[in-house]
PDB file of N, CA and C in Angstrom:
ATOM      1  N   UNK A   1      74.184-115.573  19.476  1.00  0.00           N
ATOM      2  CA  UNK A   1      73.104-116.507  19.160  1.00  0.00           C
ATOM      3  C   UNK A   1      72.049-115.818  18.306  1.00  0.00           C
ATOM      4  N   UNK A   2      71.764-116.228  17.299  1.00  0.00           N
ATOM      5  CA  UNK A   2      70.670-115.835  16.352  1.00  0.00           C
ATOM      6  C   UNK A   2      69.145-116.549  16.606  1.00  0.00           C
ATOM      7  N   UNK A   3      68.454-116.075  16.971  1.00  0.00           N
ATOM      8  CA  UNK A   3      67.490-116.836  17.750  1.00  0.00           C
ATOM      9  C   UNK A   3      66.346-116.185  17.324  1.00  0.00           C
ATOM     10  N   UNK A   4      66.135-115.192  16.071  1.00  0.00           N
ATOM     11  CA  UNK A   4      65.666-114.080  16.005  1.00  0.00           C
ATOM     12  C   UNK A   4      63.835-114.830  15.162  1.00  0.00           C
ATOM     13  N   UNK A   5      62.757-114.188  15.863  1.00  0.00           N
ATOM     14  CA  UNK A   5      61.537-115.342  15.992  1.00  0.00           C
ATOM     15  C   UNK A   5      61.491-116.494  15.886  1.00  0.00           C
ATOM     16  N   UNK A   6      62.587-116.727  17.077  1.00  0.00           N
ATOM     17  CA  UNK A   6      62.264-117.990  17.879  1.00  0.00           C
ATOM     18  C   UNK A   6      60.988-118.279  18.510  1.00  0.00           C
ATOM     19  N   UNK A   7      60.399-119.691  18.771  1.00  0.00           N
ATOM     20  CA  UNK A   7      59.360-119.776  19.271  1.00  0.00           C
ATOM     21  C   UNK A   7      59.372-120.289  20.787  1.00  0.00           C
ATOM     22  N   UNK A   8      59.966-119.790  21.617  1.00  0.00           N
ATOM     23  CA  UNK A   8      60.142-120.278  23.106  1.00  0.00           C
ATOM     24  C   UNK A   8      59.171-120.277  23.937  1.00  0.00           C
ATOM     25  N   UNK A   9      57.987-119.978  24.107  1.00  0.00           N
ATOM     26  CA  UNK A   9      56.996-120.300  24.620  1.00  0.00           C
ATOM     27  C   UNK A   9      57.182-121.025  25.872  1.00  0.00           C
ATOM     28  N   UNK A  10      57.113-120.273  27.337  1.00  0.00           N
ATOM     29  CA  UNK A  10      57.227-121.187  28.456  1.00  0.00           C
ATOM     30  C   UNK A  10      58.887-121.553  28.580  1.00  0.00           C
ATOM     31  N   UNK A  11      59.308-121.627  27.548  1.00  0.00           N
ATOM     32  CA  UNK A  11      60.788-122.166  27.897  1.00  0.00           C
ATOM     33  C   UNK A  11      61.660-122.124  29.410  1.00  0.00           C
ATOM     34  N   UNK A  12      62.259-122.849  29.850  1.00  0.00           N
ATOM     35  CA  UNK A  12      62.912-122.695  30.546  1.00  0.00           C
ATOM     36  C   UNK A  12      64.193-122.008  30.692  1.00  0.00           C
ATOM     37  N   UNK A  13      64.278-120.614  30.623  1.00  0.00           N
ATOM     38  CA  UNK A  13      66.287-120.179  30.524  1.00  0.00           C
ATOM     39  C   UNK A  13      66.444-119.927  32.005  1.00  0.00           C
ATOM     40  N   UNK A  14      66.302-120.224  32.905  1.00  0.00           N
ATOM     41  CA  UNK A  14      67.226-119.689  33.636  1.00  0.00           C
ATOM     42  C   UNK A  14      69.052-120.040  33.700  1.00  0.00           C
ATOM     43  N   UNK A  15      69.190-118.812  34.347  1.00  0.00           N
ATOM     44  CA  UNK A  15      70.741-118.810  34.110  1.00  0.00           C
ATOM     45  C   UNK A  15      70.886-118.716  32.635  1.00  0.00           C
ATOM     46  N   UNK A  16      70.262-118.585  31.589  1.00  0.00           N
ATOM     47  CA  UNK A  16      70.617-118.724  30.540  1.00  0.00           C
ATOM     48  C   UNK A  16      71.587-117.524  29.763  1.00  0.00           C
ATOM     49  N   UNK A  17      73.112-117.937  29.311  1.00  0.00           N
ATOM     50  CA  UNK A  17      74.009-116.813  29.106  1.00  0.00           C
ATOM     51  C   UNK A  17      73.484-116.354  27.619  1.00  0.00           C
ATOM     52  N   UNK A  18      72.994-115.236  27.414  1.00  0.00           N
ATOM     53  CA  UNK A  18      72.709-114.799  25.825  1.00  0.00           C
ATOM     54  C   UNK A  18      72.882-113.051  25.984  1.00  0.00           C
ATOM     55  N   UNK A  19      74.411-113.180  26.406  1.00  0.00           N
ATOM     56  CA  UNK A  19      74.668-111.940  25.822  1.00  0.00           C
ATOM     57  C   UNK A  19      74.439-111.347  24.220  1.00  0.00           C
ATOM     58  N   UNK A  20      74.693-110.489  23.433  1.00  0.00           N
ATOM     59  CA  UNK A  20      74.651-110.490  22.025  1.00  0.00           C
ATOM     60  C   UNK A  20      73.435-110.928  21.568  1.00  0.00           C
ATOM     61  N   UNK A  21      72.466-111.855  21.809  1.00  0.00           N
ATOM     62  CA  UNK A  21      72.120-112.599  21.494  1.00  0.00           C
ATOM     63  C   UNK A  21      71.027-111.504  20.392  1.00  0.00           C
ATOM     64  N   UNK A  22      70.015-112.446  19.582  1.00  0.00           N
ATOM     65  CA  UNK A  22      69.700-111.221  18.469  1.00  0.00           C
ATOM     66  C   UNK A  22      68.002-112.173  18.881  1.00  0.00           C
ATOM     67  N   UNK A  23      67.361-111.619  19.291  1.00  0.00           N
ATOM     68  CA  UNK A  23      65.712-112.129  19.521  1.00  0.00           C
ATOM     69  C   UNK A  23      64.535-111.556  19.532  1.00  0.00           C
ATOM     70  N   UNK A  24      64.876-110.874  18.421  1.00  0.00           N
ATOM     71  CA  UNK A  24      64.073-109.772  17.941  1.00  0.00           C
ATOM     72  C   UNK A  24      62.995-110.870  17.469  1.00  0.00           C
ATOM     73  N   UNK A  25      61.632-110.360  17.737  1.00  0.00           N
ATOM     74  CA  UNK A  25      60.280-111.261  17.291  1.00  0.00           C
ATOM     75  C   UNK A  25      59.933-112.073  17.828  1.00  0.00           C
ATOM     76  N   UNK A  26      61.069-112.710  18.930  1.00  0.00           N
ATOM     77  CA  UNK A  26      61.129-113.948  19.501  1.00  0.00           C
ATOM     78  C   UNK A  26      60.210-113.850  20.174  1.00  0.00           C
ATOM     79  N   UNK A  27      59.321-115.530  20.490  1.00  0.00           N
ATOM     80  CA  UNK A  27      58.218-115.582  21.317  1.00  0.00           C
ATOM     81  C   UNK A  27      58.835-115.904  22.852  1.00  0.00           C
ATOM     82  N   UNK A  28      58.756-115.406  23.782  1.00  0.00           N
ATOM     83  CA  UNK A  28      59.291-116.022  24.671  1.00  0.00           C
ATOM     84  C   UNK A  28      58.185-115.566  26.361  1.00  0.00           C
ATOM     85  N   UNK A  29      57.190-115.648  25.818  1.00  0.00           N
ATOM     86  CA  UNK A  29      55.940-115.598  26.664  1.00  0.00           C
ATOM     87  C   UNK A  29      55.830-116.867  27.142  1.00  0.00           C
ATOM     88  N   UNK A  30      56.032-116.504  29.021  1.00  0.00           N
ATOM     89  CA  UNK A  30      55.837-117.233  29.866  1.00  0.00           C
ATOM     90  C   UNK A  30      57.181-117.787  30.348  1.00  0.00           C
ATOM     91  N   UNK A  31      57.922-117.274  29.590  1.00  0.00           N
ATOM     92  CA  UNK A  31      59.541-117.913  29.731  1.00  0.00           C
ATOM     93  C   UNK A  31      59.983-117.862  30.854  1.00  0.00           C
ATOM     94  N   UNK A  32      60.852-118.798  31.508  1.00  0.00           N
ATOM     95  CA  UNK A  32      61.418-118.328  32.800  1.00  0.00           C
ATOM     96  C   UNK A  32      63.312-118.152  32.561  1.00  0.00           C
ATOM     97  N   UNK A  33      63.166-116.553  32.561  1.00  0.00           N
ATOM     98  CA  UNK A  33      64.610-115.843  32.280  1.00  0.00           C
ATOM     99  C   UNK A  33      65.379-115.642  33.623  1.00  0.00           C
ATOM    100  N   UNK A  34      64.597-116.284  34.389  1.00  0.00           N
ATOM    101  CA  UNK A  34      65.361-115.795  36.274  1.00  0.00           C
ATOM    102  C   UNK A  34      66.512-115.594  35.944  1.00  0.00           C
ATOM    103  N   UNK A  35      67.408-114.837  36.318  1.00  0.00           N
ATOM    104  CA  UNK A  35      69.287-115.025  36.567  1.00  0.00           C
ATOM    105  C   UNK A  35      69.731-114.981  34.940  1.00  0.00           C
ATOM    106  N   UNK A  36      68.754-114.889  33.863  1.00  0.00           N
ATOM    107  CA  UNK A  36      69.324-114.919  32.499  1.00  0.00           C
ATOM    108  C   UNK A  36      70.335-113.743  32.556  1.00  0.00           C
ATOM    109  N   UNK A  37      71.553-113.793  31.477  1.00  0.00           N
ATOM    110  CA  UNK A  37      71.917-112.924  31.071  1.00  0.00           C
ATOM    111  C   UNK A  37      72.125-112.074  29.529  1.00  0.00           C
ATOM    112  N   UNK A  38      71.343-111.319  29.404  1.00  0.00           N
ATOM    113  CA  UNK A  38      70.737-110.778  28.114  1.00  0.00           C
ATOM    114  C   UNK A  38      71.234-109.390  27.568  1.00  0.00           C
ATOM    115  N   UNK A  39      72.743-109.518  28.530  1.00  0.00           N
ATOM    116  CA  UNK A  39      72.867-107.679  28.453  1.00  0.00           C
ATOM    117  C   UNK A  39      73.587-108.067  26.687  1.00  0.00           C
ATOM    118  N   UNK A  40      73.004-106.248  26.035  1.00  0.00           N
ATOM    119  CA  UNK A  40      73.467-106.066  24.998  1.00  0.00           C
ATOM    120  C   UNK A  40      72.408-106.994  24.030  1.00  0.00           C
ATOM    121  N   UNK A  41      71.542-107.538  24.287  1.00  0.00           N
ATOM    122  CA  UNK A  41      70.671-108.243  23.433  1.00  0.00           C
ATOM    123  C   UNK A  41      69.519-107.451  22.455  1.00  0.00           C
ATOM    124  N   UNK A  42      69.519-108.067  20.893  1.00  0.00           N
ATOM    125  CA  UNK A  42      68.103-107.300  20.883  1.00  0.00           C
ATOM    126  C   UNK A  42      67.062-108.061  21.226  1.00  0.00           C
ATOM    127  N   UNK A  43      66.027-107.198  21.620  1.00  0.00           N
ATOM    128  CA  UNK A  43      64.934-108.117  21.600  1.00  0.00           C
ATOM    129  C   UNK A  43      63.690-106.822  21.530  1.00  0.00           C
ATOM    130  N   UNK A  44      64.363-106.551  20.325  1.00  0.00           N
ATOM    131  CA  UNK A  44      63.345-105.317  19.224  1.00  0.00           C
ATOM    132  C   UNK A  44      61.754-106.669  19.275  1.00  0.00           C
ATOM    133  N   UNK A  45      60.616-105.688  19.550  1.00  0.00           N
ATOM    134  CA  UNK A  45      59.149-106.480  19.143  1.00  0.00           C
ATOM    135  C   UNK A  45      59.545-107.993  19.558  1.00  0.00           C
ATOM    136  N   UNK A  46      59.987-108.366  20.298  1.00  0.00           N
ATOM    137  CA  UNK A  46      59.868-109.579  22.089  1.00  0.00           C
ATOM    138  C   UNK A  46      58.725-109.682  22.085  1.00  0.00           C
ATOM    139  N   UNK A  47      58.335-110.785  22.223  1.00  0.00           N
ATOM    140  CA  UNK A  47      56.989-110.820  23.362  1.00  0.00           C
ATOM    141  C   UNK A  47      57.487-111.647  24.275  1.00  0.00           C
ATOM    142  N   UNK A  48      57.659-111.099  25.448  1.00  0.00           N
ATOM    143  CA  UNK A  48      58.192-110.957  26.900  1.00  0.00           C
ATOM    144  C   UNK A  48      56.665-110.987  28.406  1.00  0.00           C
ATOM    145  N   UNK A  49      55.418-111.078  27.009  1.00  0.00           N
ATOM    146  CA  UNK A  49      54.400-111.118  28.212  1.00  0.00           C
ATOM    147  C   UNK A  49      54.207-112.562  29.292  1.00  0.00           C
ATOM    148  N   UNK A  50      54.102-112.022  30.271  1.00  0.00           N
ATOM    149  CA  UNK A  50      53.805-112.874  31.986  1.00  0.00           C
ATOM    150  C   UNK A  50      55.354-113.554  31.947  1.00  0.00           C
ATOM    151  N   UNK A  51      56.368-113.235  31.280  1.00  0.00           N
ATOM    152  CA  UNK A  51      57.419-114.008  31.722  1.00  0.00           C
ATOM    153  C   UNK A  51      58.502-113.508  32.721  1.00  0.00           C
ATOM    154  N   UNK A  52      59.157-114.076  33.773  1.00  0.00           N
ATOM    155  CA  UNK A  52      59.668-114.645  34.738  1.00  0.00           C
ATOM    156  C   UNK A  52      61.272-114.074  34.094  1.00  0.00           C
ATOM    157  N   UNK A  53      61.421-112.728  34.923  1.00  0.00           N
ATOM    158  CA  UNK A  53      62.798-111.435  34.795  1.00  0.00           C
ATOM    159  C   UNK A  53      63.154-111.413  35.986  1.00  0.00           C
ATOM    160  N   UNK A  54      63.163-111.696  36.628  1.00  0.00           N
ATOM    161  CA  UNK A  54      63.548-111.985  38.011  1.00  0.00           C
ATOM    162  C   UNK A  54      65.286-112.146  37.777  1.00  0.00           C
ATOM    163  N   UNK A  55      65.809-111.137  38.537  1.00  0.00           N
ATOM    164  CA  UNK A  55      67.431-111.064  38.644  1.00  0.00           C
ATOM    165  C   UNK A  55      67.711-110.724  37.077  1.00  0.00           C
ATOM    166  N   UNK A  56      67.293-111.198  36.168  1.00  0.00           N
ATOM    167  CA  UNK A  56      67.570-110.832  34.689  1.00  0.00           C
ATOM    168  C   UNK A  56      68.658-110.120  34.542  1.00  0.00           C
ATOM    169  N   UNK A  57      69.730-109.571  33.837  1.00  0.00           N
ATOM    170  CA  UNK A  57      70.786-108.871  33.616  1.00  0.00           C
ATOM    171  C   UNK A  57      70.205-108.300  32.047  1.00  0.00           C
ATOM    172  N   UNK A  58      69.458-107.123  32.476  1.00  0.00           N
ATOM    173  CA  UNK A  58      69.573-106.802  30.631  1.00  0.00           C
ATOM    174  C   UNK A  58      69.857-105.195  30.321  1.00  0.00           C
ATOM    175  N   UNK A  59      71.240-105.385  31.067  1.00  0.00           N
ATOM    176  CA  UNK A  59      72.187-103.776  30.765  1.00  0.00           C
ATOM    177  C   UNK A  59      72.227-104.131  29.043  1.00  0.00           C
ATOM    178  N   UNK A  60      71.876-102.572  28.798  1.00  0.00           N
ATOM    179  CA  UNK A  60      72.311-102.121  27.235  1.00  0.00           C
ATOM    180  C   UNK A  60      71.369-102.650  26.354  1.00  0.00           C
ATOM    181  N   UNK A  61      70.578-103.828  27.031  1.00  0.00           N
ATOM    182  CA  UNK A  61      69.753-104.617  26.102  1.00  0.00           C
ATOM    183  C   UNK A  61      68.397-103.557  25.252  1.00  0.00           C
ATOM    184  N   UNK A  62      67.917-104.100  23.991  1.00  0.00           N
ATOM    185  CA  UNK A  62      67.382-103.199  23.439  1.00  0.00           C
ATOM    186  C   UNK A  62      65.936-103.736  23.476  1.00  0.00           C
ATOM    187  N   UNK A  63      65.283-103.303  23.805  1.00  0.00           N
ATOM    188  CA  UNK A  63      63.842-103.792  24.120  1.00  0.00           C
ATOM    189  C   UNK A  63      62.657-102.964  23.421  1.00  0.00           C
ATOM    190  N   UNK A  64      62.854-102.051  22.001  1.00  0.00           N
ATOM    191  CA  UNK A  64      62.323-101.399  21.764  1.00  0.00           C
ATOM    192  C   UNK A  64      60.737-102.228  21.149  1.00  0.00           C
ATOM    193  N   UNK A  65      60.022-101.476  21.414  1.00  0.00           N
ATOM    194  CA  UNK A  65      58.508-101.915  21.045  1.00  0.00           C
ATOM    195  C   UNK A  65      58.385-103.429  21.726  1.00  0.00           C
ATOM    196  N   UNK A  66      59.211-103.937  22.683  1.00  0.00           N
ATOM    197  CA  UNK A  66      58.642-105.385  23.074  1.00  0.00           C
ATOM    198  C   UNK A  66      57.670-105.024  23.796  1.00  0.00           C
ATOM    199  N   UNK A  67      56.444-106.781  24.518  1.00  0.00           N
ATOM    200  CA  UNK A  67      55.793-106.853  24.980  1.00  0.00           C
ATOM    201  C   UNK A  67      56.293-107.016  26.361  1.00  0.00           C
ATOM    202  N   UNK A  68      55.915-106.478  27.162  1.00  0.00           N
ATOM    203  CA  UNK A  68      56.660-106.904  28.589  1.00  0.00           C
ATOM    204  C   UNK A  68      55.211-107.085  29.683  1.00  0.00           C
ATOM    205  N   UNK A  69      54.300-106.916  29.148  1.00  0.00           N
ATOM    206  CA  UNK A  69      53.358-107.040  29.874  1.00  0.00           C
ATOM    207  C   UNK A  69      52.730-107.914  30.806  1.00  0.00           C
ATOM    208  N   UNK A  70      52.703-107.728  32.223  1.00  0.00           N
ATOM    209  CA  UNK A  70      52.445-108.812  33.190  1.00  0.00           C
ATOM    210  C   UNK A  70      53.740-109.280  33.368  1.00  0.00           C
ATOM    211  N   UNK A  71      54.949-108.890  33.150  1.00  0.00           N
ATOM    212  CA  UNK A  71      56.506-109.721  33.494  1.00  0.00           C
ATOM    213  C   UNK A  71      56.810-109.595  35.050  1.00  0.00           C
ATOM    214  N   UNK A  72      57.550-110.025  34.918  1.00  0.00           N
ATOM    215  CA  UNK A  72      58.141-110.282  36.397  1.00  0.00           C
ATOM    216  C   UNK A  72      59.507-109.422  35.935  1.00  0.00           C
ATOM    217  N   UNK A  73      59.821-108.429  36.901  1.00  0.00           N
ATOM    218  CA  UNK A  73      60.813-107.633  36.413  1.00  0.00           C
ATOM    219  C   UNK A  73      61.225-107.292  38.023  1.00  0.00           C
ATOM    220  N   UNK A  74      61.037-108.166  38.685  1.00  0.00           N
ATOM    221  CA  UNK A  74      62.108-107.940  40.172  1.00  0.00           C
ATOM    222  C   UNK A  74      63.153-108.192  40.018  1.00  0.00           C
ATOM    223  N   UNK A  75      64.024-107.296  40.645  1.00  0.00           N
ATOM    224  CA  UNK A  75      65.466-107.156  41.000  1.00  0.00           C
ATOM    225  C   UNK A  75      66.493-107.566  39.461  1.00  0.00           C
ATOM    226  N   UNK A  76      65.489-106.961  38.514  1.00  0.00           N
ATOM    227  CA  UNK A  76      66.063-107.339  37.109  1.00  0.00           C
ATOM    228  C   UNK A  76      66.939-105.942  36.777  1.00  0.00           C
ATOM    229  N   UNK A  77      68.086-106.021  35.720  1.00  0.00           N
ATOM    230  CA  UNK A  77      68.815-104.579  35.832  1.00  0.00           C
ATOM    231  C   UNK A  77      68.318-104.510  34.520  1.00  0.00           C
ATOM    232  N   UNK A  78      68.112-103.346  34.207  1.00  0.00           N
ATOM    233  CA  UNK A  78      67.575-102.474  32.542  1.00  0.00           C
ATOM    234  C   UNK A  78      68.721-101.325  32.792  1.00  0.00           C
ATOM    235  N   UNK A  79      69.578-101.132  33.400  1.00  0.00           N
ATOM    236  CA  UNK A  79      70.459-100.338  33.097  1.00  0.00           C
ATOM    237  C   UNK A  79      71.075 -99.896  31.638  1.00  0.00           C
ATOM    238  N   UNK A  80      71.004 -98.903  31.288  1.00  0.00           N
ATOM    239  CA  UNK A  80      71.287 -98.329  29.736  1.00  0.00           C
ATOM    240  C   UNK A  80      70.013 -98.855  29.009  1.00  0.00           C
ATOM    241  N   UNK A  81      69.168-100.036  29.293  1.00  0.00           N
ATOM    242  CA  UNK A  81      68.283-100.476  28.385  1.00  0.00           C
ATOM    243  C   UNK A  81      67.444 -99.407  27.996  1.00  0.00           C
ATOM    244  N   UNK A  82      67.172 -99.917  26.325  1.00  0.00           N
ATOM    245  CA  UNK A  82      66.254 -99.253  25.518  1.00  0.00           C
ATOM    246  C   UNK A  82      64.901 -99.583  25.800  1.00  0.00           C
ATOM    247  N   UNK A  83      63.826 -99.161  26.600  1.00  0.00           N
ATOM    248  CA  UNK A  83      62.326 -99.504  26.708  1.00  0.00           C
ATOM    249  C   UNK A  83      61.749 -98.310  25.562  1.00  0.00           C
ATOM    250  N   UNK A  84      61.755 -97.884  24.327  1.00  0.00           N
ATOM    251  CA  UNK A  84      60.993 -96.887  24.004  1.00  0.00           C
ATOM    252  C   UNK A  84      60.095 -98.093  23.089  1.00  0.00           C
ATOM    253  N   UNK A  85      58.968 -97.418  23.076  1.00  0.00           N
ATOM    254  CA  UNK A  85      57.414 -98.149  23.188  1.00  0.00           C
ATOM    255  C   UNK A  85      57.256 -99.548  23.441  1.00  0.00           C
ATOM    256  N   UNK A  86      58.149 -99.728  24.190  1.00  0.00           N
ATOM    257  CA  UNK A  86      57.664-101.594  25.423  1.00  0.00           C
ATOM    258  C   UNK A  86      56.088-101.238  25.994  1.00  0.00           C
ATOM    259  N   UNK A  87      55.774-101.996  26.052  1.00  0.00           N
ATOM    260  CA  UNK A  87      54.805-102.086  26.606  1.00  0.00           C
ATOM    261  C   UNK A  87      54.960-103.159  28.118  1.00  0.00           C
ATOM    262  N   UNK A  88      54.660-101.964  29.149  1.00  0.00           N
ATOM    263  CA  UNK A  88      55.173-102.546  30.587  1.00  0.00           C
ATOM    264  C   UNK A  88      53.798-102.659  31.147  1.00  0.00           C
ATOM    265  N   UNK A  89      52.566-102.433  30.847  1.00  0.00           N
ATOM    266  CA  UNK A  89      51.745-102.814  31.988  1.00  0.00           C
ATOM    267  C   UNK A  89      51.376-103.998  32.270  1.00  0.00           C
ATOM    268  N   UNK A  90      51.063-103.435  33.699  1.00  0.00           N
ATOM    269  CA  UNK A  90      51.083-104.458  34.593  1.00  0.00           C
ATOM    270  C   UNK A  90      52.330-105.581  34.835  1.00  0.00           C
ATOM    271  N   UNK A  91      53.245-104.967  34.914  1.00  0.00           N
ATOM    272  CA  UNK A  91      55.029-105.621  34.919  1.00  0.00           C
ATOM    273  C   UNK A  91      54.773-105.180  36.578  1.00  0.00           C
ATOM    274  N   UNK A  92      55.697-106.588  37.406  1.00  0.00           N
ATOM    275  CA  UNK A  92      55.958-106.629  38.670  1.00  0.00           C
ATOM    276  C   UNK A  92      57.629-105.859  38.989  1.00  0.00           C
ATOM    277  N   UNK A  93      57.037-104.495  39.499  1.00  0.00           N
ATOM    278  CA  UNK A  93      58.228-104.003  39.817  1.00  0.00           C
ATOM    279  C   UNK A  93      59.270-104.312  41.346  1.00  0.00           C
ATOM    280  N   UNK A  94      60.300-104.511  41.485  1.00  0.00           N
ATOM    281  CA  UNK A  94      60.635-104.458  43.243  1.00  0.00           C
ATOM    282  C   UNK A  94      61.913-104.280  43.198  1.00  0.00           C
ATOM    283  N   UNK A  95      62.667-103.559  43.203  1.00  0.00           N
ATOM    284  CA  UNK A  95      64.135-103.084  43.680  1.00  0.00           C
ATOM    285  C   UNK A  95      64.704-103.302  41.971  1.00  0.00           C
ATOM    286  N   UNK A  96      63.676-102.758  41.008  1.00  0.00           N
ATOM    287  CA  UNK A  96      64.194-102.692  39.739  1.00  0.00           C
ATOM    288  C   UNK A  96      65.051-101.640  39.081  1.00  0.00           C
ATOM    289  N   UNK A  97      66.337-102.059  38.724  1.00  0.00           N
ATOM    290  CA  UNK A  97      67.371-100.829  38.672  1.00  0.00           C
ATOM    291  C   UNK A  97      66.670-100.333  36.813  1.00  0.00           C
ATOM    292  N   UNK A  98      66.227 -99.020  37.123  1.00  0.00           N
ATOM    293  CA  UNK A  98      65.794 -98.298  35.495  1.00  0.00           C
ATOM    294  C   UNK A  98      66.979 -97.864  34.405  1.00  0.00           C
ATOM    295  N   UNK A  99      66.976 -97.985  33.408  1.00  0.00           N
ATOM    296  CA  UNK A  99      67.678 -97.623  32.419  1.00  0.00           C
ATOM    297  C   UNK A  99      68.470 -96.452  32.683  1.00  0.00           C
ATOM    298  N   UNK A 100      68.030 -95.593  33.691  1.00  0.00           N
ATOM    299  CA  UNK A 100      68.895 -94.494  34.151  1.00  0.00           C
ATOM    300  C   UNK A 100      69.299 -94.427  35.286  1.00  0.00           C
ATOM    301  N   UNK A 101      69.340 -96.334  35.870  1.00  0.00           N
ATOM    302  CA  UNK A 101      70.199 -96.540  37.297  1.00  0.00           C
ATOM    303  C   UNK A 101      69.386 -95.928  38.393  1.00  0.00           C
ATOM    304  N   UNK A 102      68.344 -95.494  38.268  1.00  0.00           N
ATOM    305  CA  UNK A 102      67.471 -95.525  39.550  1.00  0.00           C
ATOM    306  C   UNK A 102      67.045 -96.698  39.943  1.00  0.00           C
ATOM    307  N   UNK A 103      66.589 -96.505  41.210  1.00  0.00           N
ATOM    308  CA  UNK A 103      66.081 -97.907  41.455  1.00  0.00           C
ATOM    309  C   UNK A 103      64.253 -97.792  41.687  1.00  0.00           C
ATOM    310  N   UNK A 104      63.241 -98.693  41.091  1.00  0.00           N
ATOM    311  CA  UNK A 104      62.302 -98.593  41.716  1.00  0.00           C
ATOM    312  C   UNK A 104      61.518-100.035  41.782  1.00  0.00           C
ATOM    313  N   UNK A 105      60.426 -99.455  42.546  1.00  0.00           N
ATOM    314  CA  UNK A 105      59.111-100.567  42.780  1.00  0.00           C
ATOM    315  C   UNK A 105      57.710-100.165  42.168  1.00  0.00           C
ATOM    316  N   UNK A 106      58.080 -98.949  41.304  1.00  0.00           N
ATOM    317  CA  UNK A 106      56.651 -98.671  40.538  1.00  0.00           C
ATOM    318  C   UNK A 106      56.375 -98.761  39.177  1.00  0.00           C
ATOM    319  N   UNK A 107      57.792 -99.039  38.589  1.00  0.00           N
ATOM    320  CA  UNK A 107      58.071 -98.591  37.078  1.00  0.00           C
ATOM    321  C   UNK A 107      59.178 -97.741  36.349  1.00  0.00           C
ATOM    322  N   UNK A 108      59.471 -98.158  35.617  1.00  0.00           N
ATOM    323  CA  UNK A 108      60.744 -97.129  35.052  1.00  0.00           C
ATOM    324  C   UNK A 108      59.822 -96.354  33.945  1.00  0.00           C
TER     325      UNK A 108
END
């Protein structure tokens, strides 16, 4: 899916399948991604702020320079994911598996 600055705003994905998917720029602040699956996605410069990662699947996904700020990132997997300069504060951590398969509740 080419979706790349899309304007999703609030959108609703849950469950939403977007493996591959390319969403680089994409607005997707406030989105609710519960149960999405995003592994392998870009989402180079995302804005991902206050939105709803909950269960999320985003193994491999590339998240470089997104906004993640204020997200909901419980029980979401970032396994292999790329966070280099995301911006995570204030992201809700809780049994969040980190890019290097740890698990935490404070932050990867």
């Amino acid at each position: 899916s080419d979706l790349e600055a899309a304007a999703l705003t609030s959108a609703n994905l849950t469950s939403a399948n977007l493996i591959y998917a390319e969403l680089s720029w994409a607005n997707l602040i406030s989105a609710n991604l519960t149960w999405a699956n995003l592994s392998s996605a870009n989402l180079t410069w995302a804005y991902l702020s206050s939105a709803n990662l909950t269960w999320a699947n985003l193994f491999s996904a590339n998240l470089t320079s997104a906004f993640i700020n204020n997200a909901n990132l419980n029980w979401a997997n970032l396994f292999s994911a790329n966070l280099t300069s995301a911006n995570l504060t204030g992201a809700a951590w809780n049994n969040t598996t980190c890019p290097d398969g740890t698990v935490t509740y404070t932050g990867c």
